[in-house]
N, C-alpha and C. Protein backbone atom coordinates (compact mmCIF):
# COMPACT_ATOMS: atom_id res chain seq x y z
N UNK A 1 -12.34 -3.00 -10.45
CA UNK A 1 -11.36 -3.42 -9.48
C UNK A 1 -9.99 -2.91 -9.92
N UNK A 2 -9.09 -2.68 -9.17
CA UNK A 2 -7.69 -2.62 -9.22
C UNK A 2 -7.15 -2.83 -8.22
N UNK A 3 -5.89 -3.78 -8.96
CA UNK A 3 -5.02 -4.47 -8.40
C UNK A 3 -3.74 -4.24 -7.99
N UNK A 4 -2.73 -4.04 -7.00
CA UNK A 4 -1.56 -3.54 -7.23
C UNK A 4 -0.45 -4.75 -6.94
N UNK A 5 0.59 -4.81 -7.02
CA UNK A 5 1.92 -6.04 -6.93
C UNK A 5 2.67 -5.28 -6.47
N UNK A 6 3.43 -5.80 -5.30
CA UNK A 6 5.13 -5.47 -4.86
C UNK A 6 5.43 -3.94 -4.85
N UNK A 7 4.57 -3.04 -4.62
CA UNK A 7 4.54 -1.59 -4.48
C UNK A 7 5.50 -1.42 -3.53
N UNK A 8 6.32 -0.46 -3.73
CA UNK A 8 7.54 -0.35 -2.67
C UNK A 8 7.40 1.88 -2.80
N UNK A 9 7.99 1.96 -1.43
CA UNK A 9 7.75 3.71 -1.51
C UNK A 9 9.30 3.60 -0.52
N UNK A 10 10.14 4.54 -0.53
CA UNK A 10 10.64 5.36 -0.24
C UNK A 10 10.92 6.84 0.35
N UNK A 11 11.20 7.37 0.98
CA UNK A 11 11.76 8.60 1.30
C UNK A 11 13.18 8.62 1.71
N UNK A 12 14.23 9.03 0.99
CA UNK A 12 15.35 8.72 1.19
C UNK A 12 15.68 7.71 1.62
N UNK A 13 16.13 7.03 2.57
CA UNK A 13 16.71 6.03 3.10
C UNK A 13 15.36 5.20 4.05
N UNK A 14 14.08 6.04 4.69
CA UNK A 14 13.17 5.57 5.14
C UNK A 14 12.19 5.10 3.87
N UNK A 15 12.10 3.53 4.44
CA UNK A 15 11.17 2.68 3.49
C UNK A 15 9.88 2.57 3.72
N UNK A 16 8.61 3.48 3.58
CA UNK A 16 7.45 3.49 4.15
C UNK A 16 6.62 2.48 3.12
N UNK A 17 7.15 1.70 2.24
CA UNK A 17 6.21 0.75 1.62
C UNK A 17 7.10 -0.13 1.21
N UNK A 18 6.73 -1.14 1.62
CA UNK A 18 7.41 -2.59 1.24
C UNK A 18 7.12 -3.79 1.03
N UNK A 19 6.94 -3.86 -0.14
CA UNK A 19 6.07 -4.93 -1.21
C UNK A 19 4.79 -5.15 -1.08
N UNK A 20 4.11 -4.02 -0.81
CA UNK A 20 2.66 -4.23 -0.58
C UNK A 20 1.88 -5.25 -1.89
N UNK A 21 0.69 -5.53 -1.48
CA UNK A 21 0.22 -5.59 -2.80
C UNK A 21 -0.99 -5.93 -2.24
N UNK A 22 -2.74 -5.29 -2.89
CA UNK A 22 -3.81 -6.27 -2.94
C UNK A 22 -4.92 -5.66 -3.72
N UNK A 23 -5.72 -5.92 -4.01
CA UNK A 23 -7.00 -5.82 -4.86
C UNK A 23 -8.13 -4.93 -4.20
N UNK A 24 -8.68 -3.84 -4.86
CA UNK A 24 -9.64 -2.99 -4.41
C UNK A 24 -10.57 -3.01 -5.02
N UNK A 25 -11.91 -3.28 -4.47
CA UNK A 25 -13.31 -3.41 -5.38
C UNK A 25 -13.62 -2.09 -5.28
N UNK A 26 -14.34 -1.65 -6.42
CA UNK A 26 -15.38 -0.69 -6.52
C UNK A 26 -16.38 -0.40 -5.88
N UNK A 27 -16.53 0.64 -4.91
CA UNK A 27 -17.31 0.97 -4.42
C UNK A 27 -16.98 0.74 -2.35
N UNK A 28 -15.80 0.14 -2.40
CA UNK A 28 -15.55 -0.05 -1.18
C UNK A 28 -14.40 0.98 -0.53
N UNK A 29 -14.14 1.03 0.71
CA UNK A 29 -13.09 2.45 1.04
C UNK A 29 -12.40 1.42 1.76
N UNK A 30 -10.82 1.42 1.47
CA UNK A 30 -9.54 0.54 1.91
C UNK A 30 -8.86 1.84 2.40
N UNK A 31 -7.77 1.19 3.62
CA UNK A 31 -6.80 1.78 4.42
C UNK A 31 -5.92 0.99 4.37
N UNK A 32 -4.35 1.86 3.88
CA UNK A 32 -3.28 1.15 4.32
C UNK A 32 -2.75 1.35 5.80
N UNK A 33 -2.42 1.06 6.80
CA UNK A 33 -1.92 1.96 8.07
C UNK A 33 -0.92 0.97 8.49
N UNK A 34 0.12 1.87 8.85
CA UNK A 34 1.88 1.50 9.27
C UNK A 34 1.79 1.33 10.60
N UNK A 35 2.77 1.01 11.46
CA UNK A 35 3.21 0.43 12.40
C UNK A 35 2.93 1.91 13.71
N UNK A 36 2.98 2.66 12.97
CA UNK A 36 2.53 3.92 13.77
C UNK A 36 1.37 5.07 13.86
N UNK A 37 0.46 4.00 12.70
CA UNK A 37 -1.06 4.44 12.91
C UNK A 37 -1.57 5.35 11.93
């Protein structure tokens, strides 16, 4: 498993990650997807 906390991303002034955080099991396939798909 891995876990992530309060992950934040940037591109200049656009904030494309903001405080994400959650737990990924092994063997499973996760998607993050934004407000615009």
């Amino acid at each position: 498993m891995i876990e992530i906390k309060d992950i934040h991303k940037s591109f200049g002034d656009n904030a494309v990650l903001k405080g994400i955080s959650g737990k990924f099991e092994e063997g499973v396939t996760n998607l993050i997807i934004g407000g615009s798909g």
